[in-house]
Protein backbone atom coordinates (compact mmCIF):
# COMPACT_ATOMS: atom_id res chain seq x y z
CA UNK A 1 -12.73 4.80 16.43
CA UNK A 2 -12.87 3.43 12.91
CA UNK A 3 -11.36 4.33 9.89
CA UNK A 4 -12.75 4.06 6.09
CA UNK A 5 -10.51 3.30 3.36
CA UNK A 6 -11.82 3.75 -0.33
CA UNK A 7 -10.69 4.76 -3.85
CA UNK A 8 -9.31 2.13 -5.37
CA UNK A 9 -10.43 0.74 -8.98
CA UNK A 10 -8.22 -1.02 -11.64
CA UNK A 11 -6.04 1.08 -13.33
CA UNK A 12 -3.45 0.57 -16.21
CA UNK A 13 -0.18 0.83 -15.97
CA UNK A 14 1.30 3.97 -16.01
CA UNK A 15 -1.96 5.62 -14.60
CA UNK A 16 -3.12 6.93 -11.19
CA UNK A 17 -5.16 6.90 -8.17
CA UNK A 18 -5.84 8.33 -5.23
CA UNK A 19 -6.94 6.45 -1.99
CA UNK A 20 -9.16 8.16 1.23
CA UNK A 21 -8.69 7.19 4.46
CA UNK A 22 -11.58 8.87 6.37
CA UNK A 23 -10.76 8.71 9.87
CA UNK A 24 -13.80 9.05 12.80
CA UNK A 25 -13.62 8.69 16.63
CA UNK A 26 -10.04 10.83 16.52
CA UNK A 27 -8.55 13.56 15.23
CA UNK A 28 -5.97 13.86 12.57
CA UNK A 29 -4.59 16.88 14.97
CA UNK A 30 -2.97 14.45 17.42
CA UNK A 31 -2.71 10.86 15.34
CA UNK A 32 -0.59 10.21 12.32
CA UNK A 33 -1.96 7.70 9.84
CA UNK A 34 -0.20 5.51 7.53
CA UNK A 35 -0.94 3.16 4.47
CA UNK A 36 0.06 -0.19 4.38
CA UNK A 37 -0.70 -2.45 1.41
CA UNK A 38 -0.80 -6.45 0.78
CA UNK A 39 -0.27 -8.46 -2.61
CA UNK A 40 -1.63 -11.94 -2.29
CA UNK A 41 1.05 -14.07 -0.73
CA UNK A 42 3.44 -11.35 0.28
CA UNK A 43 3.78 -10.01 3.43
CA UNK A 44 2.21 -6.27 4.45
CA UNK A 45 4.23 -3.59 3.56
CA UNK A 46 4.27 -0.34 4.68
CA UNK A 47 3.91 2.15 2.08
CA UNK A 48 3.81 5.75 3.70
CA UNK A 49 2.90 7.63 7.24
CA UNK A 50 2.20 11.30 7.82
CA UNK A 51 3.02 12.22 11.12
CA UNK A 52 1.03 13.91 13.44
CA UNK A 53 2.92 16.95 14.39
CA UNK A 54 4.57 18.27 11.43
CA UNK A 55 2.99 16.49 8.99
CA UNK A 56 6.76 14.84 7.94
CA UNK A 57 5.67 11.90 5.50
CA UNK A 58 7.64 8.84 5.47
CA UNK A 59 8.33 6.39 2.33
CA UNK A 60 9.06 2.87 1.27
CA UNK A 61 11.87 3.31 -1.12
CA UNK A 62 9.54 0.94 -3.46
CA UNK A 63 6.80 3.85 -3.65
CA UNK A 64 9.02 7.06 -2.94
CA UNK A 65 9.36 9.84 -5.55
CA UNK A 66 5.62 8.04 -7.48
CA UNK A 67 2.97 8.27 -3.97
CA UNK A 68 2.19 11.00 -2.13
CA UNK A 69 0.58 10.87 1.45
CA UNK A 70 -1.29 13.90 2.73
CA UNK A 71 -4.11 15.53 5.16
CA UNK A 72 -6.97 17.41 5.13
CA UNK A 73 -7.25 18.23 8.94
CA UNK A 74 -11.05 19.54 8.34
CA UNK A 75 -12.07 16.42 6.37
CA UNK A 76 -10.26 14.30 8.99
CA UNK A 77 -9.01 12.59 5.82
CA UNK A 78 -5.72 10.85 4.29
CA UNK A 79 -4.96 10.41 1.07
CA UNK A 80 -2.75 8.40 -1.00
CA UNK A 81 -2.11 9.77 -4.29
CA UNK A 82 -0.43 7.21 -6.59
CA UNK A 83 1.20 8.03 -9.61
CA UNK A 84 2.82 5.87 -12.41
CA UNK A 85 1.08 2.62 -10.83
CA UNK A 86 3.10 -0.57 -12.01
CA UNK A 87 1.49 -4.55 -11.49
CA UNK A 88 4.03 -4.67 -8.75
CA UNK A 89 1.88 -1.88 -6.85
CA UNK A 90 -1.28 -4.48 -7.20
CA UNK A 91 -2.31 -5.00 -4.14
CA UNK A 92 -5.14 -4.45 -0.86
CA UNK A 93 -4.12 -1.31 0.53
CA UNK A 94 -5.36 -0.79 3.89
CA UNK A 95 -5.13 2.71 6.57
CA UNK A 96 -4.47 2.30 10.19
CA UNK A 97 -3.94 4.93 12.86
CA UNK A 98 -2.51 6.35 14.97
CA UNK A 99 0.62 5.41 14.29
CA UNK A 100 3.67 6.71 16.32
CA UNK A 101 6.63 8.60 15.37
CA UNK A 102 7.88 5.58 13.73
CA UNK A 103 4.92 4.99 11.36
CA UNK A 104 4.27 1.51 13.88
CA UNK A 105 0.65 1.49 14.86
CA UNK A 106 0.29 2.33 18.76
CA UNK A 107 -1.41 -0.23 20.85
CA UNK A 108 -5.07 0.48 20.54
CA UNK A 109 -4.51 1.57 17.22
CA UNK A 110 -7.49 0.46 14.25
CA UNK A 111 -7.34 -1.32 10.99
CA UNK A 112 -9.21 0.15 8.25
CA UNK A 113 -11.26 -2.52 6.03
CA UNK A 114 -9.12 -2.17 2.98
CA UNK A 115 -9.53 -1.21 -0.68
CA UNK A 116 -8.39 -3.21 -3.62
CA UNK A 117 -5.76 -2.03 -6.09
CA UNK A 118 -5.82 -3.84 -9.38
CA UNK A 119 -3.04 -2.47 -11.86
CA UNK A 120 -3.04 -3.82 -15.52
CA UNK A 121 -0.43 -4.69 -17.81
């Protein structure tokens, strides 16, 4: 099981971006996947889950209404589209699956490697 995080770049403010999370080993049929992200000296934050079953997304009121989280079953992909990126939304975003109901990652659950978000001023 592994999953492969990419698309990020430095960006100005204002613009976009929109991150992969290539998942291989499972399926995107039976395991949500969420995005989680990391700003040097902060704690991880979740930023957004898709669910397995209905595809319901889930958002942290920090991103909500400017990211997007979607699927492409047949790619076995997520992606985070970003929109209107501020230097608050600077940061290593990382994927991880499968993630429950809940967007928490289930026990046995992977780590993607990350992908660096730079957002200037």
């Amino acid at each position: 099981v592994q999953l492969q995080a990419s698309g990020g770049g430095l960006v100005q403010s204002g613009g976009s971006l929109r991150l992969s999370c290539v998942a291989s080993g499972f399926t995107l049929d039976y395991n949500g996947i969420g995005w989680w992200r990391q700003a040097p000296g902060k704690e991880r934050e979740r930023v957004a889950c898709i669910s397995t079953s209905d595809g319901n997304a889930r958002y942290a009121d920090s991103v909500r209404g400017r990211f997007t989280i979607s699927r492409d079953k047949a790619k076995n992909t997520v992606y985070l589209r970003m929109n209107t990126l501020a230097p608050e939304d600077m940061a290593v975003y990382y994927c991880a699956g499968a993630v429950d109901s809940q967007c928490r990652v289930v026990k046995g659950g992977r780590w993607g490697q990350g992908t660096q978000v730079t957002v200037s001023s």
